[in-house]
C-alpha atoms as a PDB file:
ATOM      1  CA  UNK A   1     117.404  99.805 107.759  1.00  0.00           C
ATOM      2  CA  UNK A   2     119.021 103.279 109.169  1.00  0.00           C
ATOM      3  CA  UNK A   3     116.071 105.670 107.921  1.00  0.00           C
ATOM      4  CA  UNK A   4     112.971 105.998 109.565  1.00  0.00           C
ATOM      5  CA  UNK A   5     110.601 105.487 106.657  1.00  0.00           C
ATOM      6  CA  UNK A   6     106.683 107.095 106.449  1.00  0.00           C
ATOM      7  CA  UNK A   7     105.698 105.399 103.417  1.00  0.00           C
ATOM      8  CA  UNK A   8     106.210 102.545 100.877  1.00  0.00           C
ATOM      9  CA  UNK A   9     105.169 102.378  97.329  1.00  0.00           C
ATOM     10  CA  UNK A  10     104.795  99.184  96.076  1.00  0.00           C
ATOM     11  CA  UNK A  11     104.686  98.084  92.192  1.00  0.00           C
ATOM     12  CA  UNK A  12     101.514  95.900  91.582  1.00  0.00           C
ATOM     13  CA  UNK A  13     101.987  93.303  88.906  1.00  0.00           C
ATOM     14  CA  UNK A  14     104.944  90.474  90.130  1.00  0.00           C
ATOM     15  CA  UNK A  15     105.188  92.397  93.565  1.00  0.00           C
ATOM     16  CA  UNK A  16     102.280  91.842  95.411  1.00  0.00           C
ATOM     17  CA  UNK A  17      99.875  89.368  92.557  1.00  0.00           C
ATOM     18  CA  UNK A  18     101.262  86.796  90.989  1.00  0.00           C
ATOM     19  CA  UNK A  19      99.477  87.976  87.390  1.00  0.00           C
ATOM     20  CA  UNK A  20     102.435  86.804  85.156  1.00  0.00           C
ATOM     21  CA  UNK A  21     100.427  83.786  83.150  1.00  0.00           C
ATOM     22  CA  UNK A  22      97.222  86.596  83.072  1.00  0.00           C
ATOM     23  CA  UNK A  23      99.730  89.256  81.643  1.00  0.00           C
ATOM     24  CA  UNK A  24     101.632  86.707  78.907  1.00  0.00           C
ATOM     25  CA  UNK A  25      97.836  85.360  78.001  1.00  0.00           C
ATOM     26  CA  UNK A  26      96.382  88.967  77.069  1.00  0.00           C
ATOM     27  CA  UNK A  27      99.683  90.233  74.986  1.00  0.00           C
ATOM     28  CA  UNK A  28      99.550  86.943  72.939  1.00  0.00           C
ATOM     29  CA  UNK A  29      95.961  87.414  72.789  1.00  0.00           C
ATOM     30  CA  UNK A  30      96.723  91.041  71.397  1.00  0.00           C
ATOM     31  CA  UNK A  31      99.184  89.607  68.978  1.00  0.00           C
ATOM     32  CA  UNK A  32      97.076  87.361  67.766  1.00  0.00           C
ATOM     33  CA  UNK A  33      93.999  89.115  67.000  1.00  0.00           C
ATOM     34  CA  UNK A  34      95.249  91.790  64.880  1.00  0.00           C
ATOM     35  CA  UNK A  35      97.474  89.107  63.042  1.00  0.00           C
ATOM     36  CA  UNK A  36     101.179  89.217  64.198  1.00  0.00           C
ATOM     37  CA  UNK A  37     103.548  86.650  65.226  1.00  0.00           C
ATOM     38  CA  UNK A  38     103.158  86.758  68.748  1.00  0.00           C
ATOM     39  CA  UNK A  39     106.028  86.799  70.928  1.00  0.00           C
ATOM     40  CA  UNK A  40     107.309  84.922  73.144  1.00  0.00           C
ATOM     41  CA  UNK A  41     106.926  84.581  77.391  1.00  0.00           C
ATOM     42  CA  UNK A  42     110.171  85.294  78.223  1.00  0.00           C
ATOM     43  CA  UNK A  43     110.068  88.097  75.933  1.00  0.00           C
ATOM     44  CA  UNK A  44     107.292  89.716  77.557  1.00  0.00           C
ATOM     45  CA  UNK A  45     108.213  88.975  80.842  1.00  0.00           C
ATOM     46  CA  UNK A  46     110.709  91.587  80.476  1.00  0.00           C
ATOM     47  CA  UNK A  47     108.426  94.382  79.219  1.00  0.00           C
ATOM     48  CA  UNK A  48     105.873  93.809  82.301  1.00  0.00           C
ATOM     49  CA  UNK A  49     105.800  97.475  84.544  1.00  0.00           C
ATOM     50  CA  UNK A  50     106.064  99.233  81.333  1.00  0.00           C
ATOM     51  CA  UNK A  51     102.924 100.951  80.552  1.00  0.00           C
ATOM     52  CA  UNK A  52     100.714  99.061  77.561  1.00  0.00           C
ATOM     53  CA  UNK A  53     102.136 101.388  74.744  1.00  0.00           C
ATOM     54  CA  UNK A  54     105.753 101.194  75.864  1.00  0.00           C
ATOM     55  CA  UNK A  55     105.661  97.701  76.221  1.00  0.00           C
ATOM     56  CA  UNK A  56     104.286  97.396  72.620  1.00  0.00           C
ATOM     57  CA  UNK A  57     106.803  99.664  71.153  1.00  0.00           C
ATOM     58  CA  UNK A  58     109.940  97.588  73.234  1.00  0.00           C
ATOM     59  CA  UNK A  59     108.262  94.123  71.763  1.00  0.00           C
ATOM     60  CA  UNK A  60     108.479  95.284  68.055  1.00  0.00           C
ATOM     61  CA  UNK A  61     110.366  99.199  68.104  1.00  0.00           C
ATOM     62  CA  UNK A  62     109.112  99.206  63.966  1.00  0.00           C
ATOM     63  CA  UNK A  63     105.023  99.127  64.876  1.00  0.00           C
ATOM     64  CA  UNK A  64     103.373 102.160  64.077  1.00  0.00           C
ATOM     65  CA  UNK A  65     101.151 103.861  66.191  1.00  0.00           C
ATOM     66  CA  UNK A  66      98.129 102.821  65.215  1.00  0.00           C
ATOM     67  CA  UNK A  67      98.523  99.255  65.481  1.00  0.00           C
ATOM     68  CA  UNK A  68      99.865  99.817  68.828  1.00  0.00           C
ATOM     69  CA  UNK A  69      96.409 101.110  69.823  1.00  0.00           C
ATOM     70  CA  UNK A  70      94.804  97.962  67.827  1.00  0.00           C
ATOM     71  CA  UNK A  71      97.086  95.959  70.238  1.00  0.00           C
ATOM     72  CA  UNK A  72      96.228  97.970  73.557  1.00  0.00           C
ATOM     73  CA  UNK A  73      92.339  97.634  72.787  1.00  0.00           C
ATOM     74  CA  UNK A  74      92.786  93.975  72.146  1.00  0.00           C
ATOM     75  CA  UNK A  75      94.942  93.176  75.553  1.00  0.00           C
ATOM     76  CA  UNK A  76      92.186  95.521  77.083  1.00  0.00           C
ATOM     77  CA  UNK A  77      89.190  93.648  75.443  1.00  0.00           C
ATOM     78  CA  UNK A  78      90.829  90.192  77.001  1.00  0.00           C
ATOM     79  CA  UNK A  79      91.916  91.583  80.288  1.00  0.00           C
ATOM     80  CA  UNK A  80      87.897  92.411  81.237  1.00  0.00           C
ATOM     81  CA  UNK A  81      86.503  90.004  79.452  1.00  0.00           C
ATOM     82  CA  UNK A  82      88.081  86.877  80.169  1.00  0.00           C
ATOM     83  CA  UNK A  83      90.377  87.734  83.266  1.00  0.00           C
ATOM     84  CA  UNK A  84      90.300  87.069  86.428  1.00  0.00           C
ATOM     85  CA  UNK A  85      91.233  90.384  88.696  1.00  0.00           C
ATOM     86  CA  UNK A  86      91.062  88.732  92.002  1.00  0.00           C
ATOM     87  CA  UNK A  87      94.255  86.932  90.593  1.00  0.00           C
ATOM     88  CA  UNK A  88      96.146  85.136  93.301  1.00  0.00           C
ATOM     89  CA  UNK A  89      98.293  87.527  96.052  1.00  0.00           C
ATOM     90  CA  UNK A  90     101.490  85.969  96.639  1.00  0.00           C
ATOM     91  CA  UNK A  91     102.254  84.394 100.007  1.00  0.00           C
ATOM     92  CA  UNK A  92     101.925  86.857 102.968  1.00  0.00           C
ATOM     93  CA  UNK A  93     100.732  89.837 101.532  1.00  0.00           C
ATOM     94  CA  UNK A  94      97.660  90.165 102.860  1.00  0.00           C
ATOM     95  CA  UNK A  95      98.881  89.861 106.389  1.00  0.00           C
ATOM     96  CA  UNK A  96     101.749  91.451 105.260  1.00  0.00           C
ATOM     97  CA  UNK A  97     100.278  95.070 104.208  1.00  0.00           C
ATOM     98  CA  UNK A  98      98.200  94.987 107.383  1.00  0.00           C
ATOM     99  CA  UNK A  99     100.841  94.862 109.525  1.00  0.00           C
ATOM    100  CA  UNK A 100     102.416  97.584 107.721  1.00  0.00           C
ATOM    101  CA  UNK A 101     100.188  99.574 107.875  1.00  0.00           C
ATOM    102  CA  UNK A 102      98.772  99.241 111.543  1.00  0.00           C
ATOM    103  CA  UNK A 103     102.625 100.255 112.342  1.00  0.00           C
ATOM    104  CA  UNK A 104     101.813 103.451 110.690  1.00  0.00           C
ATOM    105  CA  UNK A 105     103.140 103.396 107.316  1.00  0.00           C
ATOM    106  CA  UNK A 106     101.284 105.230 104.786  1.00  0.00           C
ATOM    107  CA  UNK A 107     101.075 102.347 101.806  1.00  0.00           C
ATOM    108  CA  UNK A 108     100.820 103.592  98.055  1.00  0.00           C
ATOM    109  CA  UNK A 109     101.002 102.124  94.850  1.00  0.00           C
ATOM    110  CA  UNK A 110     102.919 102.605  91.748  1.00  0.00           C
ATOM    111  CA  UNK A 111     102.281 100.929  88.698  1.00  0.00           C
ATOM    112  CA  UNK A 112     101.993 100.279  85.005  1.00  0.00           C
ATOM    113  CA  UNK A 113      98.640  99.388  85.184  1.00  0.00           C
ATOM    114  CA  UNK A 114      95.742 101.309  83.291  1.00  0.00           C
ATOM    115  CA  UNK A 115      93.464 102.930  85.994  1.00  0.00           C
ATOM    116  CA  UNK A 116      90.827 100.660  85.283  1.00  0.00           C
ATOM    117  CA  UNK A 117      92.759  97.645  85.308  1.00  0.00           C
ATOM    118  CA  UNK A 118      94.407  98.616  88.874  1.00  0.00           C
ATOM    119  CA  UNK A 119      90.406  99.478  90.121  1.00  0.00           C
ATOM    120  CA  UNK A 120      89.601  96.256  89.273  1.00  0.00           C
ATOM    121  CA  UNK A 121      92.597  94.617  90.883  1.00  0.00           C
ATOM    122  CA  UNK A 122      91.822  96.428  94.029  1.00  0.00           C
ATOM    123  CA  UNK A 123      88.454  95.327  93.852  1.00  0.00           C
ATOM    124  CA  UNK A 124      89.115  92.224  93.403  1.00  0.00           C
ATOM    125  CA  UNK A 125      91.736  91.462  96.033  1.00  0.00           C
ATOM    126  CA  UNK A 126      90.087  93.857  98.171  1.00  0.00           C
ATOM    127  CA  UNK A 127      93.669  95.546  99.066  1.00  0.00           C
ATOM    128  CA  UNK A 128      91.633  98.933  98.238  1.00  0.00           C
ATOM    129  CA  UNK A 129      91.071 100.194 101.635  1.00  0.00           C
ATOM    130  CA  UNK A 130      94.920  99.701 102.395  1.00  0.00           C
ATOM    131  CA  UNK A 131      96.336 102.186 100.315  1.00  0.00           C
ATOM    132  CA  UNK A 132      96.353 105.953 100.638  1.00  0.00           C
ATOM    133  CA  UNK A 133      97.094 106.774  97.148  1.00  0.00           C
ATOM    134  CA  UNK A 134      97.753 104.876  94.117  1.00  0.00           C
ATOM    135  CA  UNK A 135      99.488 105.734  90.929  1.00  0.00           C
ATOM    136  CA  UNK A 136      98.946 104.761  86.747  1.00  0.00           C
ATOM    137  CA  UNK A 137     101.238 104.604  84.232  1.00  0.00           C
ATOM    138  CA  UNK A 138      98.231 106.231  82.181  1.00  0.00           C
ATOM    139  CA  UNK A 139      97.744 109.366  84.249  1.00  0.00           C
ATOM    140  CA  UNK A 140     101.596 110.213  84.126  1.00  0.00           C
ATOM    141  CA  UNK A 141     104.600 108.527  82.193  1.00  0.00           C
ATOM    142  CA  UNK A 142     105.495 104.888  82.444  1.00  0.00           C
ATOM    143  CA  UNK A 143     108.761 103.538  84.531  1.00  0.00           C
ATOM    144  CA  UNK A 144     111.369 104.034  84.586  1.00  0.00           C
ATOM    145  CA  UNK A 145     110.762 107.894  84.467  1.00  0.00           C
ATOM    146  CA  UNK A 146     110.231 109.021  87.934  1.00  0.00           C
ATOM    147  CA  UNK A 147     107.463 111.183  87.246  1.00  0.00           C
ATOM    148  CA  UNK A 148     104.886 109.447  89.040  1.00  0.00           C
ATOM    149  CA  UNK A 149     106.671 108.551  92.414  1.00  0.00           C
ATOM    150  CA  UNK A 150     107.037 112.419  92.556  1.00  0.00           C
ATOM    151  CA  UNK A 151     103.454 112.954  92.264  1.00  0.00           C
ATOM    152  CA  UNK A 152     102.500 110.233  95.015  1.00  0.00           C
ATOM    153  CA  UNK A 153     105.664 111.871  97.585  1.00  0.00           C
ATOM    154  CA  UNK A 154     103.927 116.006  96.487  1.00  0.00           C
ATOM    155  CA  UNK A 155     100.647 114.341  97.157  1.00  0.00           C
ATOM    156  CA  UNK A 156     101.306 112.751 100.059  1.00  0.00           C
ATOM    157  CA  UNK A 157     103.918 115.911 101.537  1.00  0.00           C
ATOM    158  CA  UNK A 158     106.695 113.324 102.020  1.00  0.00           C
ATOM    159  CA  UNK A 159     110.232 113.766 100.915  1.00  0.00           C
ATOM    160  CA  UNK A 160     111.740 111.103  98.928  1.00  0.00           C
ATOM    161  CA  UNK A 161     114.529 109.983 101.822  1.00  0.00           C
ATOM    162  CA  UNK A 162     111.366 109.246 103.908  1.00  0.00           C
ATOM    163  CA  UNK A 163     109.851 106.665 101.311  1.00  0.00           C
ATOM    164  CA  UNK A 164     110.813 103.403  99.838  1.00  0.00           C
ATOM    165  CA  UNK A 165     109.838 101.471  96.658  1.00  0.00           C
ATOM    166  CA  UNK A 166     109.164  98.149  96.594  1.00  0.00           C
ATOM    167  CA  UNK A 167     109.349  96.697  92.922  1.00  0.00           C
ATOM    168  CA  UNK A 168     109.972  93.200  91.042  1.00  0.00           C
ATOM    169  CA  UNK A 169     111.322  94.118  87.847  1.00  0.00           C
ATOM    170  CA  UNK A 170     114.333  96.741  86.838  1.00  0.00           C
ATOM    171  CA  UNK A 171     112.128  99.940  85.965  1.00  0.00           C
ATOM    172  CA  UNK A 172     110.670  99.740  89.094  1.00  0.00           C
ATOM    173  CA  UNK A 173     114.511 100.048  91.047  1.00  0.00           C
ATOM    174  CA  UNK A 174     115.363 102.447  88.204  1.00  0.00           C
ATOM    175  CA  UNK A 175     112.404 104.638  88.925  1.00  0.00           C
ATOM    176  CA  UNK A 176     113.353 105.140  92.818  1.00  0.00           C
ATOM    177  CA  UNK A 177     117.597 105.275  91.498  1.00  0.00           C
ATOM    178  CA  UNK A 178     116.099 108.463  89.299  1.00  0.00           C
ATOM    179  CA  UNK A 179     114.510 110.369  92.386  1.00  0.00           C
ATOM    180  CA  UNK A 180     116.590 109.106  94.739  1.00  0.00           C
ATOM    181  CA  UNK A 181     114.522 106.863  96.791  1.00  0.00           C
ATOM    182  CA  UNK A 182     115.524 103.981  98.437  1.00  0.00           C
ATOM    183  CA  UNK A 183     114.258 100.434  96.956  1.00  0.00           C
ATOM    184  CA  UNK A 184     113.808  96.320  97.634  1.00  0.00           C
ATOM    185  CA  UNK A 185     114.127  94.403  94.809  1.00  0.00           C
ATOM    186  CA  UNK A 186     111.814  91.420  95.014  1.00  0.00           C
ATOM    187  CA  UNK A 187     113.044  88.253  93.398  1.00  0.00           C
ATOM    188  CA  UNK A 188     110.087  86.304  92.992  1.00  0.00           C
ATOM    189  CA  UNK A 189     108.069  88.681  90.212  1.00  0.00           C
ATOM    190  CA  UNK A 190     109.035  89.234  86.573  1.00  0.00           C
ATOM    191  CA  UNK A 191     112.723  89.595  86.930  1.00  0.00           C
ATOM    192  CA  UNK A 192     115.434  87.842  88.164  1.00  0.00           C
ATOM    193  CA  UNK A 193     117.990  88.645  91.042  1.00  0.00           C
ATOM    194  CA  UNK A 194     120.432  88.746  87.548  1.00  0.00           C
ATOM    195  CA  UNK A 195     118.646  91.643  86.778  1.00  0.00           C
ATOM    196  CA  UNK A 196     117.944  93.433  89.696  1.00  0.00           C
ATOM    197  CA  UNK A 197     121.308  93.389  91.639  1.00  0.00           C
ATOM    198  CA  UNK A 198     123.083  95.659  89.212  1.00  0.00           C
ATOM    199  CA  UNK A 199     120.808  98.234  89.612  1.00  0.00           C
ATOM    200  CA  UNK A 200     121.817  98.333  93.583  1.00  0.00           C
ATOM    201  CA  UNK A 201     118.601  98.031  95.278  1.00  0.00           C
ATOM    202  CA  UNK A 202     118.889  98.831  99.041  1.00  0.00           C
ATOM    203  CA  UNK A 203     117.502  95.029  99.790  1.00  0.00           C
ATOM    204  CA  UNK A 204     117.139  91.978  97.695  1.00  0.00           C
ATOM    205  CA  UNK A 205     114.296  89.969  98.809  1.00  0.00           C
ATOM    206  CA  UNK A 206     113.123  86.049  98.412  1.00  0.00           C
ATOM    207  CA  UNK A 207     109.662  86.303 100.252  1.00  0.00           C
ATOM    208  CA  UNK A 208     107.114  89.027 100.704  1.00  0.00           C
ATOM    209  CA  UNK A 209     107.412  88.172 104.285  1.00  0.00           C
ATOM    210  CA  UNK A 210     110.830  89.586 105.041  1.00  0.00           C
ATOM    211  CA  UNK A 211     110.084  93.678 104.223  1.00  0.00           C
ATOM    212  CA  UNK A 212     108.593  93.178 108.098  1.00  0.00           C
ATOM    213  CA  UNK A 213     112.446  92.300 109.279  1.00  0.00           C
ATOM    214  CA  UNK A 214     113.821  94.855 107.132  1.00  0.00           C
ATOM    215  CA  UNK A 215     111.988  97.815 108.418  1.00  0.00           C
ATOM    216  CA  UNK A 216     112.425  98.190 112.200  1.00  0.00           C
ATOM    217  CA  UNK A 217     110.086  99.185 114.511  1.00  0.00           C
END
């Protein structure tokens, strides 16, 4: 890469934890308990990085408002209830962000999370203490708007040429395309490299592993 980078923004759910099964479980869950058909995996594959209420509205664009906060309190009941937050990192993440940031990247994250949910993640893969800032889909307005990668890049005094987003599903690339930013598309997450090329990431990726070859010294 040409541009000498200060800080990467990564997407949290299918970029750095592998919390697809967790995900699928607590919108069927949803579905279920407040007695609709619920839909199916590969349909809600495709709404993950939305925030909870856009993702509702996408899976059936006819529900009314209040049963989309039925559904949100439901996913919410089973996500703290019967969830596990420490779910698995994918391969060389850990080591990965470390190295990062001991090379003196500033790390954020940017996702469609609830604030609670992405506290407990945190927690639970005890990532916490690598990030300088992190970002909610609840305290701003969900992907693809870029609303909240401008807040992280005023907080942080960084200019969007001098950042890069790292994301595994389309919202995520069209999020940086909307401010400008430069962005890897991960293939391994929620979508597919049939998804992600056409929205002309900077860098398609197989493995967490190779953001450390694609960002030079």
């Amino acid at each position: 890469m040409s541009r000498d980078y200060q800080l990467i923004i990564f997407d949290w759910d299918g970029t750095l934890v592998d919390s697809q099964a967790q995900i699928i479980d607590c919108v069927q869950f949803a579905f279920e308990q407040i007695g609709l058909e619920k839909p199916e995996a590969t349909a809600i594959r495709h709404i993950i990085g939305l925030s909870l209420e856009a993702a509702f509205y996408r899976l059936v664009p006819e529900i009314s408002h209040p049963m989309v906060t039925q559904l949100a309190d439901a996913y919410r009941e089973q996500a703290f209830t019967n969830s596990n937050h420490a779910t698995e990192l994918f391969a060389g993440v850990r080591s990965g962000l470390s190295n990062l940031r001991n090379r003196g990247f500033c790390l954020a994250v940017a996702t469609g999370k609830g604030r609670r949910g992405l506290d407990a993640a945190l927690d639970g893969s005890n990532l916490a203490g690598l990030f300088d800032i992190t970002r909610c889909a609840e305290e701003t307005r969900s992907k693809p708007d870029p609303l909240m990668l401008d807040e992280i890049l005023t907080d942080m005094n960084i200019d969007a040429n001098k950042a890069l987003m790292v994301g595994d599903t389309s919202y995520d690339i069209e999020m940086a395309n909307n401010i400008g930013m430069d962005s890897i598309a991960v293939t391994y997450g929620m979508h597919d490299e049939h998804h992600l090329r056409p929205l002309n990431p900077r860098y398609l990726i197989n493995h967490f592993s190779e953001i450390q070859d694609l960002i030079g010294e």
